[in-house]
N, C-alpha and C. Protein backbone atom coordinates (compact mmCIF):
# COMPACT_ATOMS: atom_id res chain seq x y z
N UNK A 1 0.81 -1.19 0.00
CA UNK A 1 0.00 0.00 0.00
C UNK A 1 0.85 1.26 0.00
N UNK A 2 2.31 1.08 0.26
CA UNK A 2 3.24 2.39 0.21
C UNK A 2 2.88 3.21 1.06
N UNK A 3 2.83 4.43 0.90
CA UNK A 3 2.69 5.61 2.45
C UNK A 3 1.82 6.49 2.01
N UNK A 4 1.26 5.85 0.92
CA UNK A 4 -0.44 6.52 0.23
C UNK A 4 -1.46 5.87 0.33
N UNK A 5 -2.27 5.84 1.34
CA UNK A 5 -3.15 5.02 1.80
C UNK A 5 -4.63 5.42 0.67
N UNK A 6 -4.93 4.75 0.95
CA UNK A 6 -6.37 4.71 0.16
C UNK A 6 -7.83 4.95 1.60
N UNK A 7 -8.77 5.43 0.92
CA UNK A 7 -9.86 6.26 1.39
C UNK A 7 -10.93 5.38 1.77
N UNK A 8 -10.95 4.04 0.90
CA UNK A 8 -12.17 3.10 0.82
C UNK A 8 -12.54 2.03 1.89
N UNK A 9 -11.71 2.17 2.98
CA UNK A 9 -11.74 1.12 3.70
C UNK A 9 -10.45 1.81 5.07
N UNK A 10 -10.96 1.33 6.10
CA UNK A 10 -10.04 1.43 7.25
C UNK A 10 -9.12 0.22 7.18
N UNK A 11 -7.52 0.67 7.09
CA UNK A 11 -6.87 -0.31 6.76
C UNK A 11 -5.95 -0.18 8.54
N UNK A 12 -5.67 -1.46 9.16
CA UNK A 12 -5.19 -1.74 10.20
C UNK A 12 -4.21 -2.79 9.93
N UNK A 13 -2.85 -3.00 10.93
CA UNK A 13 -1.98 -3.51 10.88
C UNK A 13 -2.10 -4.54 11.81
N UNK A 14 -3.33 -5.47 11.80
CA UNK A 14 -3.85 -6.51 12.89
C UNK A 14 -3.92 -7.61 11.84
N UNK A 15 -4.48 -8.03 12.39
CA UNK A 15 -4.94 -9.81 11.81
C UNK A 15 -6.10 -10.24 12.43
N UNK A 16 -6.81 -11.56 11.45
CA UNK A 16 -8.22 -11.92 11.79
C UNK A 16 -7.59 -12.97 12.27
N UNK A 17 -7.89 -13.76 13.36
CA UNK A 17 -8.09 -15.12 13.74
C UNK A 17 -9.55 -15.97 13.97
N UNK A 18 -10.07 -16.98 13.85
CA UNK A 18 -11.00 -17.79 13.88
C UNK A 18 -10.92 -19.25 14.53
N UNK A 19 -12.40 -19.39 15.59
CA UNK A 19 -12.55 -21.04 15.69
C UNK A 19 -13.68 -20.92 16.04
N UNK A 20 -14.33 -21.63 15.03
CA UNK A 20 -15.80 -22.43 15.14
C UNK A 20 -16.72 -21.03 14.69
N UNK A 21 -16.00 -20.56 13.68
CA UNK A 21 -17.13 -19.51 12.91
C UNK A 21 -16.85 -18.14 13.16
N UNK A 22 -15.81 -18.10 14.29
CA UNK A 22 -16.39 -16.15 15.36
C UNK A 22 -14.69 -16.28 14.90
N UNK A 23 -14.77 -14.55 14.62
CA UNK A 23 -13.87 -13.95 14.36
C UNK A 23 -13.31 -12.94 15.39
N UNK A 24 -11.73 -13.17 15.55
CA UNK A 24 -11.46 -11.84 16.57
C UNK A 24 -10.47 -10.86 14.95
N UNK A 25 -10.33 -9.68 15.77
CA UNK A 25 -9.15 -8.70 15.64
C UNK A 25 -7.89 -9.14 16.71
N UNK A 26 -6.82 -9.02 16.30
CA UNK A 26 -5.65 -9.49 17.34
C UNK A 26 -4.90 -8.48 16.21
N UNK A 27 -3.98 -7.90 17.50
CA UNK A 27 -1.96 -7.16 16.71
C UNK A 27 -1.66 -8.06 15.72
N UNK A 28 -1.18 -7.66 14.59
CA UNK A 28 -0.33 -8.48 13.77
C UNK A 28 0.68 -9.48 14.64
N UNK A 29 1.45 -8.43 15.56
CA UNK A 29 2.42 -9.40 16.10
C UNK A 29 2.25 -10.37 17.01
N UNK A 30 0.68 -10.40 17.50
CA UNK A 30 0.31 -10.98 18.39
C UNK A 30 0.33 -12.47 17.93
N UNK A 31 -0.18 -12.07 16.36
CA UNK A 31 -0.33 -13.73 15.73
C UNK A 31 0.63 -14.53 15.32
N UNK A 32 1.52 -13.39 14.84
CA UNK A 32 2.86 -14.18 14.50
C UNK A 32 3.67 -14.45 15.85
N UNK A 33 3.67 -14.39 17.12
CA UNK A 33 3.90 -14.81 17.92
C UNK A 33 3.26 -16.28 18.51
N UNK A 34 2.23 -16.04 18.01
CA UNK A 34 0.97 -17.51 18.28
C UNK A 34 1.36 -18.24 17.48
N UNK A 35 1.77 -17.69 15.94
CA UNK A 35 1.73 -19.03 15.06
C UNK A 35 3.76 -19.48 15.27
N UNK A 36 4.80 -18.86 16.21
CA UNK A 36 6.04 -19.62 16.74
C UNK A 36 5.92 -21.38 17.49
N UNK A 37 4.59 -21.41 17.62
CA UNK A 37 4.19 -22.56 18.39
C UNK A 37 4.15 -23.72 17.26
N UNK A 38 3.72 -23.31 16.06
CA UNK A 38 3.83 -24.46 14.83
C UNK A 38 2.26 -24.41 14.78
N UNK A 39 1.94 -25.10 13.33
CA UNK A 39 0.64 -25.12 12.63
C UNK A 39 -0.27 -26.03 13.51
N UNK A 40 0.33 -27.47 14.11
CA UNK A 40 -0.41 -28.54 14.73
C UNK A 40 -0.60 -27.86 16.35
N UNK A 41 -0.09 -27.38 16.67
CA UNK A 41 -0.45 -27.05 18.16
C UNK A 41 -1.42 -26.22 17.99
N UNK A 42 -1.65 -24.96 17.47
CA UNK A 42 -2.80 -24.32 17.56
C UNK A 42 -3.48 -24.59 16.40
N UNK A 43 -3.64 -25.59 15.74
CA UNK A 43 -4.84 -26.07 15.13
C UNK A 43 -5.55 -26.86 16.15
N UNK A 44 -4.70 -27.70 17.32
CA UNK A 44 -5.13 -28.81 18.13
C UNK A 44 -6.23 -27.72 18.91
N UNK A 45 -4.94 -26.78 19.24
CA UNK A 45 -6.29 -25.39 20.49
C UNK A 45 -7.50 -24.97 19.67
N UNK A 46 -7.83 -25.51 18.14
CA UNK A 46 -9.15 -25.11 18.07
C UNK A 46 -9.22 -23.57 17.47
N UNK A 47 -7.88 -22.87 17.21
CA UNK A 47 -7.97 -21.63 16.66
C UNK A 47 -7.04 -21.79 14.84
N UNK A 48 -8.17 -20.55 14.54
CA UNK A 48 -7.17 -20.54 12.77
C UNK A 48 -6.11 -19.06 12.97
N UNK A 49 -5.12 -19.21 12.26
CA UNK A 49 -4.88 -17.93 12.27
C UNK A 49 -4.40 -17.64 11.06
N UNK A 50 -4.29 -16.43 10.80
CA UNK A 50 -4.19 -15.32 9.95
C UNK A 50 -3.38 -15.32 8.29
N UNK A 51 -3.88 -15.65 7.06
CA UNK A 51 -3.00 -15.58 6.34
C UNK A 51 -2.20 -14.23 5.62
N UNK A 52 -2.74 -13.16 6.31
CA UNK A 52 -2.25 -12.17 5.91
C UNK A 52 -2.37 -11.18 7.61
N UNK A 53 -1.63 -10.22 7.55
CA UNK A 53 -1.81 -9.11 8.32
C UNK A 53 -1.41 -7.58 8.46
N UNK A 54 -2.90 -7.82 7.60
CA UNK A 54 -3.07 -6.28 7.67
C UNK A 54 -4.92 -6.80 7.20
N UNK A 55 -5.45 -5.60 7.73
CA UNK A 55 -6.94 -6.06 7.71
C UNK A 55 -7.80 -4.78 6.81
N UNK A 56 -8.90 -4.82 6.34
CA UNK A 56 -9.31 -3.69 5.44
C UNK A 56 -10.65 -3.51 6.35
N UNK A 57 -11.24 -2.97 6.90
CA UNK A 57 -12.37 -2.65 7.78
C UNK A 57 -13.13 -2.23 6.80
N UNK A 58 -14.78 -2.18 6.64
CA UNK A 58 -15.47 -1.21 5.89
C UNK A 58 -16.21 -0.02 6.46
N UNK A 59 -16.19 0.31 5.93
CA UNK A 59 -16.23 1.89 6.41
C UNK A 59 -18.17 2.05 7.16
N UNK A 60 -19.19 1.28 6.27
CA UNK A 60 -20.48 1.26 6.53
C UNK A 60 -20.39 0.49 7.83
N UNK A 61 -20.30 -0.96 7.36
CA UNK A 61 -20.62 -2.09 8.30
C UNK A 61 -19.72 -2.48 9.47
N UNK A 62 -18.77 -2.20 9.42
CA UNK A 62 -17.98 -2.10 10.10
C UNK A 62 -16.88 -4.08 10.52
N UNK A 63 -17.34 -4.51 9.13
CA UNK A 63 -16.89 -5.45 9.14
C UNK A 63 -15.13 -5.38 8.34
N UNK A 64 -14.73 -6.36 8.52
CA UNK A 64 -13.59 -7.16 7.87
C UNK A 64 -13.85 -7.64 6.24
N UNK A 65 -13.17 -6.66 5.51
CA UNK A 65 -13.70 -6.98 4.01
C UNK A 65 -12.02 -7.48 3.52
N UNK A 66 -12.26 -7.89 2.31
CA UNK A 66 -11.17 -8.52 1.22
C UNK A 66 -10.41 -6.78 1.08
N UNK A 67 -9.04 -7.30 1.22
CA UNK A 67 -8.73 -5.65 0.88
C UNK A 67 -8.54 -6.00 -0.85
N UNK A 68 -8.40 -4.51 -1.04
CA UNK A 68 -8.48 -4.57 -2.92
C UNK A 68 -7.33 -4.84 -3.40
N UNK A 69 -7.05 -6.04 -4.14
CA UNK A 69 -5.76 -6.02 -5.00
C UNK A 69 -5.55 -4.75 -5.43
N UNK A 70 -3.36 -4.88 -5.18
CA UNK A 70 -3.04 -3.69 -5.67
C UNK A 70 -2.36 -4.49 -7.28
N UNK A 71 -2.22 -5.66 -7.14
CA UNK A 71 -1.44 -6.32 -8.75
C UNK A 71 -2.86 -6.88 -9.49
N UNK A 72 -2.90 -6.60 -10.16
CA UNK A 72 -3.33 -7.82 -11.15
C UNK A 72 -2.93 -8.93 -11.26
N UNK A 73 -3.58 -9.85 -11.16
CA UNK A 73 -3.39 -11.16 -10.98
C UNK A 73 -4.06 -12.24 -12.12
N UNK A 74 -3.81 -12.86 -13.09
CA UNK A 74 -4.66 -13.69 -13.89
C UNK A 74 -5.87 -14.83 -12.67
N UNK A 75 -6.74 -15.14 -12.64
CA UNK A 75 -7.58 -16.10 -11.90
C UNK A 75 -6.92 -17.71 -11.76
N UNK A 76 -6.12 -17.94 -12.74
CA UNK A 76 -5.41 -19.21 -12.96
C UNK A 76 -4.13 -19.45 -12.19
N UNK A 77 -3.65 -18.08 -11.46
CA UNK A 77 -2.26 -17.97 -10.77
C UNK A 77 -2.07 -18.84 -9.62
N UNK A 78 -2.87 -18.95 -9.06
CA UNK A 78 -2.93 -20.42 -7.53
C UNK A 78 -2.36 -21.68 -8.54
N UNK A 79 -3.54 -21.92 -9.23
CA UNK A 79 -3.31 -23.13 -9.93
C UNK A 79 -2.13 -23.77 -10.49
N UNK A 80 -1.80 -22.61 -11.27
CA UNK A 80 -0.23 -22.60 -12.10
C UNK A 80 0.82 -22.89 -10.55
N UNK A 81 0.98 -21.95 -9.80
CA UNK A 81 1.79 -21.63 -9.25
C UNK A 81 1.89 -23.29 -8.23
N UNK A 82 0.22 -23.86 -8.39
CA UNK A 82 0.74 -25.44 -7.62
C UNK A 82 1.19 -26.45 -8.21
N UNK A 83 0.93 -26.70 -9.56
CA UNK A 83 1.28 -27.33 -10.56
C UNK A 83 3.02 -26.83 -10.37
N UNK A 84 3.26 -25.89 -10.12
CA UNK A 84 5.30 -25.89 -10.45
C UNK A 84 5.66 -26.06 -8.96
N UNK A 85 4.91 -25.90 -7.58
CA UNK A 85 5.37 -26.07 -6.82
C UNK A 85 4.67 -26.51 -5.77
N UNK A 86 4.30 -28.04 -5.94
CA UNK A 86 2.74 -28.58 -4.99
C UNK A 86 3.27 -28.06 -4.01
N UNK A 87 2.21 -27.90 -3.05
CA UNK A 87 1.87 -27.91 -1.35
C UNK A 87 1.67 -29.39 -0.89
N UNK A 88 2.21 -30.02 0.45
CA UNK A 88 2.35 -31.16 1.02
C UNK A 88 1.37 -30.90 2.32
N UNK A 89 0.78 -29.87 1.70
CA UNK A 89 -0.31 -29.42 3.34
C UNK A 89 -1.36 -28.67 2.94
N UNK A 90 -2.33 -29.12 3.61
CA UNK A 90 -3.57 -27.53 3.12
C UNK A 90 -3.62 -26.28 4.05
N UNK A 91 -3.46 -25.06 3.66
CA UNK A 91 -3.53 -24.34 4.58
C UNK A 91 -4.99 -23.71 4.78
N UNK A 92 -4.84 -23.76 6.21
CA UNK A 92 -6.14 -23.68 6.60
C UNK A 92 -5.95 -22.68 7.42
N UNK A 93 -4.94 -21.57 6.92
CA UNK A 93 -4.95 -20.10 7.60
C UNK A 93 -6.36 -19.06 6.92
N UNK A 94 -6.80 -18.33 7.82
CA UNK A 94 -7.83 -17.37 8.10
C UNK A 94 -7.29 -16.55 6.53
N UNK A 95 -8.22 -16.45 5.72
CA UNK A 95 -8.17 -15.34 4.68
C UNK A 95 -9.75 -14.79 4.11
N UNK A 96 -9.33 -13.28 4.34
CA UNK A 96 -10.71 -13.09 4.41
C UNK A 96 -11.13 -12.48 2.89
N UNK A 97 -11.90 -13.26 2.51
CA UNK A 97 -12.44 -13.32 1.30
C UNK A 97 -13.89 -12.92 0.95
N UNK A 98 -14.91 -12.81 1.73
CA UNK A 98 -15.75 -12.28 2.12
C UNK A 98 -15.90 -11.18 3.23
N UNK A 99 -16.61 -10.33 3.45
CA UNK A 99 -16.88 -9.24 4.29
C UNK A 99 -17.36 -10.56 5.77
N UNK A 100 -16.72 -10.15 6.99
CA UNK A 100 -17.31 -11.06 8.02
C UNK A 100 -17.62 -10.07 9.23
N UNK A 101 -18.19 -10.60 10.49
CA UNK A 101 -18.61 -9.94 11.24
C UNK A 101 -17.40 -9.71 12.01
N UNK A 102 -17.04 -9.00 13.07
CA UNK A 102 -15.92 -8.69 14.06
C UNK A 102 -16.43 -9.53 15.41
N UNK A 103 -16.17 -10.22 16.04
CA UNK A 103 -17.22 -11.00 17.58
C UNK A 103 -16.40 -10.66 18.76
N UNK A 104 -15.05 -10.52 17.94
CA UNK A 104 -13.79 -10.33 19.56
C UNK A 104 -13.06 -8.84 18.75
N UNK A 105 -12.47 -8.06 19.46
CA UNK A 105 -11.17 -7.41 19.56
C UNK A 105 -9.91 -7.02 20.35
N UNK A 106 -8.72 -8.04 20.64
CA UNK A 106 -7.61 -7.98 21.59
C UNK A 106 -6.93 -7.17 21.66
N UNK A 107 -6.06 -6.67 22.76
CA UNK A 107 -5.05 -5.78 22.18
C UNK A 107 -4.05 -6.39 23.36
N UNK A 108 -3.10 -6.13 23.57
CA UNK A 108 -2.08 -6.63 24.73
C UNK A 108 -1.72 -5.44 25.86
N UNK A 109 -1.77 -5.75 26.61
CA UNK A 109 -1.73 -5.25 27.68
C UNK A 109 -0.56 -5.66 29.00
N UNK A 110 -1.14 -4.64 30.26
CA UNK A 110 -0.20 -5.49 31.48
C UNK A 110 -0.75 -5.89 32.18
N UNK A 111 -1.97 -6.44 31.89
CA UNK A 111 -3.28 -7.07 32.72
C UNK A 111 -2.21 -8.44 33.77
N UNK A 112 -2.97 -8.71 34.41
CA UNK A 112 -1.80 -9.91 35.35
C UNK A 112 -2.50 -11.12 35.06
N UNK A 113 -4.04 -10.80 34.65
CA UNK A 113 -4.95 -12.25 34.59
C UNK A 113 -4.85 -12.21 32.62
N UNK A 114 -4.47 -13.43 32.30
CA UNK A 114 -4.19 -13.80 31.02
C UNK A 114 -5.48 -13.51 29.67
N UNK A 115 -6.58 -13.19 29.97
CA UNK A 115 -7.66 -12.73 29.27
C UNK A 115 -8.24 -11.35 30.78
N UNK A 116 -8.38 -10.65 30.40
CA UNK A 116 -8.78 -9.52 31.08
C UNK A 116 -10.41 -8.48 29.93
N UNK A 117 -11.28 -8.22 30.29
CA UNK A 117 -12.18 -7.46 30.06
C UNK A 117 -11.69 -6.28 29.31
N UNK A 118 -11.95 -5.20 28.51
CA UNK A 118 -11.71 -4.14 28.34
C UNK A 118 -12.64 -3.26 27.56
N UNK A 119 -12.92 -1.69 28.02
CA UNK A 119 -14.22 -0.90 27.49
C UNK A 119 -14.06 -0.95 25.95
N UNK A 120 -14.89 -0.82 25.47
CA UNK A 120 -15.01 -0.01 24.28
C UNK A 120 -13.97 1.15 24.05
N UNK A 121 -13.64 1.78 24.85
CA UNK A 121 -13.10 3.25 24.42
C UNK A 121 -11.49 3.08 24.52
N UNK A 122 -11.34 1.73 25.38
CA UNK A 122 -9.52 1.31 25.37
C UNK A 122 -9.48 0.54 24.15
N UNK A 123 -10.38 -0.36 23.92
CA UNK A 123 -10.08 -0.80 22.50
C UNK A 123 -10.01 0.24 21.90
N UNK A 124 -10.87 0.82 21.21
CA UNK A 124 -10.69 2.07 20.14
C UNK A 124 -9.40 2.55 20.44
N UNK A 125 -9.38 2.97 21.23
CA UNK A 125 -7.60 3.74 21.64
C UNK A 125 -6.20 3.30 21.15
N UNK A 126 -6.39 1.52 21.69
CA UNK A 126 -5.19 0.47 21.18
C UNK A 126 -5.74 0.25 19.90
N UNK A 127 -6.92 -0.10 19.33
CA UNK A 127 -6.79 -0.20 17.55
C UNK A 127 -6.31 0.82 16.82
N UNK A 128 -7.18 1.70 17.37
CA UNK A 128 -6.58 3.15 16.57
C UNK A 128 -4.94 3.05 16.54
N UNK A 129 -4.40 2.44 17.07
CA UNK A 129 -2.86 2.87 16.85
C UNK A 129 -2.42 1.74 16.30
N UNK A 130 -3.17 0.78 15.80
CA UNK A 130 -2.97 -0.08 14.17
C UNK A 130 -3.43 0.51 13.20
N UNK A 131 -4.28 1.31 13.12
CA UNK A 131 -4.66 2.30 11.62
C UNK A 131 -3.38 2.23 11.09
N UNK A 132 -3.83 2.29 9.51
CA UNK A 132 -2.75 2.88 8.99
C UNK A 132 -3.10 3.91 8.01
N UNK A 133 -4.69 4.51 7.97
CA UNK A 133 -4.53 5.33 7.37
C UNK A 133 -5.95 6.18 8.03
N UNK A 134 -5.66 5.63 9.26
CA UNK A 134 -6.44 6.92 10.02
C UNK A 134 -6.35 8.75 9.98
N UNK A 135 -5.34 9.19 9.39
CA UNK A 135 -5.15 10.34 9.59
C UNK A 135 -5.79 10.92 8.37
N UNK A 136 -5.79 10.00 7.25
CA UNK A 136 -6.48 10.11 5.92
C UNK A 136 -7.95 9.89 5.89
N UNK A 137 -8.72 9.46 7.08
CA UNK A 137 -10.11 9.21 7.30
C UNK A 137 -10.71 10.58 8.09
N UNK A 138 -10.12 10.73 9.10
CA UNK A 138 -10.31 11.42 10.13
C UNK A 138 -11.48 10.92 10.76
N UNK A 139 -12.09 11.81 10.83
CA UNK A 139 -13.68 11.40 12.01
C UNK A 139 -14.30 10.01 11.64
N UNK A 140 -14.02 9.73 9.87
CA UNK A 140 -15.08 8.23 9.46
C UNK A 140 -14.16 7.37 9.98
N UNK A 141 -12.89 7.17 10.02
CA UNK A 141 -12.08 6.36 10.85
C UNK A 141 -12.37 5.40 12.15
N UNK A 142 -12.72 7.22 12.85
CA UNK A 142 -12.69 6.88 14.29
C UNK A 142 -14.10 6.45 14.23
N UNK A 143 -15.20 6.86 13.48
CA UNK A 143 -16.41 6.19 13.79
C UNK A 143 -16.29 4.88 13.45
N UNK A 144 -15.89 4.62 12.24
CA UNK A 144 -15.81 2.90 11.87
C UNK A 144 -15.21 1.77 13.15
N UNK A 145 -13.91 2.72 13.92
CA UNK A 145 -13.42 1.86 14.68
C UNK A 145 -14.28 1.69 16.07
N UNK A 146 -14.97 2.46 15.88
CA UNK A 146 -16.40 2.87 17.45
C UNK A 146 -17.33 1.97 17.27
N UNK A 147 -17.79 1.57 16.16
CA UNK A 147 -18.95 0.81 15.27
C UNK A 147 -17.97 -0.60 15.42
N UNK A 148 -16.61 -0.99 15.15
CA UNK A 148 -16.17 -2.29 15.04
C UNK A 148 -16.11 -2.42 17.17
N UNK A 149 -16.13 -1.61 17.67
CA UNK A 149 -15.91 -1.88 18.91
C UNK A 149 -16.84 -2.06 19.77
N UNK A 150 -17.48 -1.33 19.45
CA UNK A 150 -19.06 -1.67 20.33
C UNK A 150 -19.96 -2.53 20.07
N UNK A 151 -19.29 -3.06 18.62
CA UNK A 151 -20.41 -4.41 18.25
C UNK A 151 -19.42 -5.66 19.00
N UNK A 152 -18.46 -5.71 18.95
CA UNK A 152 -17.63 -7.18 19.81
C UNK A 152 -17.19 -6.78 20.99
N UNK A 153 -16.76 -8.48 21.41
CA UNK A 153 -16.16 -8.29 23.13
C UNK A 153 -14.92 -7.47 22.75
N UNK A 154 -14.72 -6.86 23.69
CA UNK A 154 -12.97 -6.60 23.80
C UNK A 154 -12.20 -7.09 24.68
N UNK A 155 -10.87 -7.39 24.71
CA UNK A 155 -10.25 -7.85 25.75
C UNK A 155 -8.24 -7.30 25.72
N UNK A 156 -7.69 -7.58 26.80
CA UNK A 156 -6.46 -7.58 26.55
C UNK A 156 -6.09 -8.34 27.06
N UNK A 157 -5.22 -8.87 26.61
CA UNK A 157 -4.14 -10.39 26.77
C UNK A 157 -2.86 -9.87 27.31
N UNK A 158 -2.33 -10.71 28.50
CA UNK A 158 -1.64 -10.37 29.01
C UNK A 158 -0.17 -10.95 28.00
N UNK A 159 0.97 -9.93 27.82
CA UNK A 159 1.99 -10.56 27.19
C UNK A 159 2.97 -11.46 27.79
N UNK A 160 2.66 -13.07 27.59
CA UNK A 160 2.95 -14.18 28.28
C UNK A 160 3.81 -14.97 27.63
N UNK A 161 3.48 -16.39 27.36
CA UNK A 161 3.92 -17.12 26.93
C UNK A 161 2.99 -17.22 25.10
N UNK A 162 3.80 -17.63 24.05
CA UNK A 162 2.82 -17.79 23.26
C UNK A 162 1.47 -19.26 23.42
N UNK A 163 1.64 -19.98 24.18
CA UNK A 163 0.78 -20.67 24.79
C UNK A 163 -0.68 -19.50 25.39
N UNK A 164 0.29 -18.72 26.48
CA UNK A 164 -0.81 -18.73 27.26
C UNK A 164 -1.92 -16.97 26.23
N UNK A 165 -1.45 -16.94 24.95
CA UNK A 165 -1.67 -16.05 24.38
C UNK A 165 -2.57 -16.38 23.40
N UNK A 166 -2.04 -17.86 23.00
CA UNK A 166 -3.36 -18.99 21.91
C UNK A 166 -4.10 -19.10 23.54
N UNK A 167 -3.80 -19.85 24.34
CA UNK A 167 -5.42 -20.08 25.15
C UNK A 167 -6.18 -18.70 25.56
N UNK A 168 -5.59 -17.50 25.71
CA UNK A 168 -6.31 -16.13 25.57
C UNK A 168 -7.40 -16.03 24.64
N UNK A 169 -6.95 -16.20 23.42
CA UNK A 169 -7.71 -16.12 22.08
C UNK A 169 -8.88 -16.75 21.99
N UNK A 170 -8.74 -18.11 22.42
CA UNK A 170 -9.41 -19.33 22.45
C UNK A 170 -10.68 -18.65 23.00
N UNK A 171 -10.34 -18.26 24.89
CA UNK A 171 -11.26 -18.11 25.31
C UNK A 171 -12.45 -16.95 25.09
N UNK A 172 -11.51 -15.83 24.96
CA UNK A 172 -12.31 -14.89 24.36
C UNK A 172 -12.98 -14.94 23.37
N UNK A 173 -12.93 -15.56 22.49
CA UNK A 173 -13.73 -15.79 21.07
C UNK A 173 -14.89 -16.68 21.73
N UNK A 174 -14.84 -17.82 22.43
CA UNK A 174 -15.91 -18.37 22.75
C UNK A 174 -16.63 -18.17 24.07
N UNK A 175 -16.32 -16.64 24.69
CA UNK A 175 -17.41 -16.61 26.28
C UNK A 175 -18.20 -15.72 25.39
N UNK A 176 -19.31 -15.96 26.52
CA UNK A 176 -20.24 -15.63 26.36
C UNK A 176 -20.83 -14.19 27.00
């Protein structure tokens, strides 16, 4: 995206994770810290994570949309590209290809209890400083990120072990 952001979408430097349908927001680095554990351990915990990170928000709904190719790509390029170089695995990382709902949003914290509660207005605060082209939105920004926050739980994860950071995830995505 270079250091010219585009207008059409709130773009953030997070990642989607998923298990059993519900989607969180998590730090980019949060996931690539989760996924140091290897593909089989947190597939076993029941969570997907992220094939890309960086996330495209929509500006109405306040969901997680496909961000817009910046290359052109022929439709046949997966295909080709497995044919010269199979995969020995399916990946079954999170790519969001459809617009989805938001159900969780994490951010990390110095909470002491490993999933901790958090308002609406601390999320907004810690997402907002994954924008990456908040300054180019201004006010629709901050409303989109008000609208992604008040519709899901929020929480902060204490920065632990990457264990105790996949069972964070876990839980938050599925209380109630």
């Amino acid at each position: 995206m270079g250091t010219t952001f585009s207008t059409d979408a709130l773009y953030l430097d997070a990642a989607v994770v998923a298990s059993d349908g519900k989607v969180a927001l998590v730090p980019a680095t949060s996931a690539i810290y989760v996924a140091t554990l290897g593909g089989r351990k947190v597939q076993r915990a029941g969570l997907r994570l992220p094939a890309e990170t960086k996330v495209a928000i929509d500006k109405e709904s306040g969901q997680a949309v496909p961000i817009r190719p910046q290359l052109q790509v022929p439709a046949d390029a997966l295909a080709r590209l497995a044919a010269l170089a199979p995969a020995h695995r399916n990946d079954d990382r999170v790519a969001v290809d459809l617009p989805v709902k938001v159900d969780a949003v994490f951010s990390v914290g110095g909470s002491e209890d490993p999933l901790h509660p958090v308002s609406p207005a601390v999320a907004l605060f810690r997402l907002g400083s994954h924008a990456l082209n908040l300054a180019n939105l201004g006010t629709a920004g901050l409303e989109t990120l008000r609208g992604v926050v008040e519709r899901a739980r929020c929480y902060e994860v204490a920065s632990g072990k990457p264990e105790e950071v996949l069972d964070a995830f876990f839980a938050g995505l599925h209380a109630r």
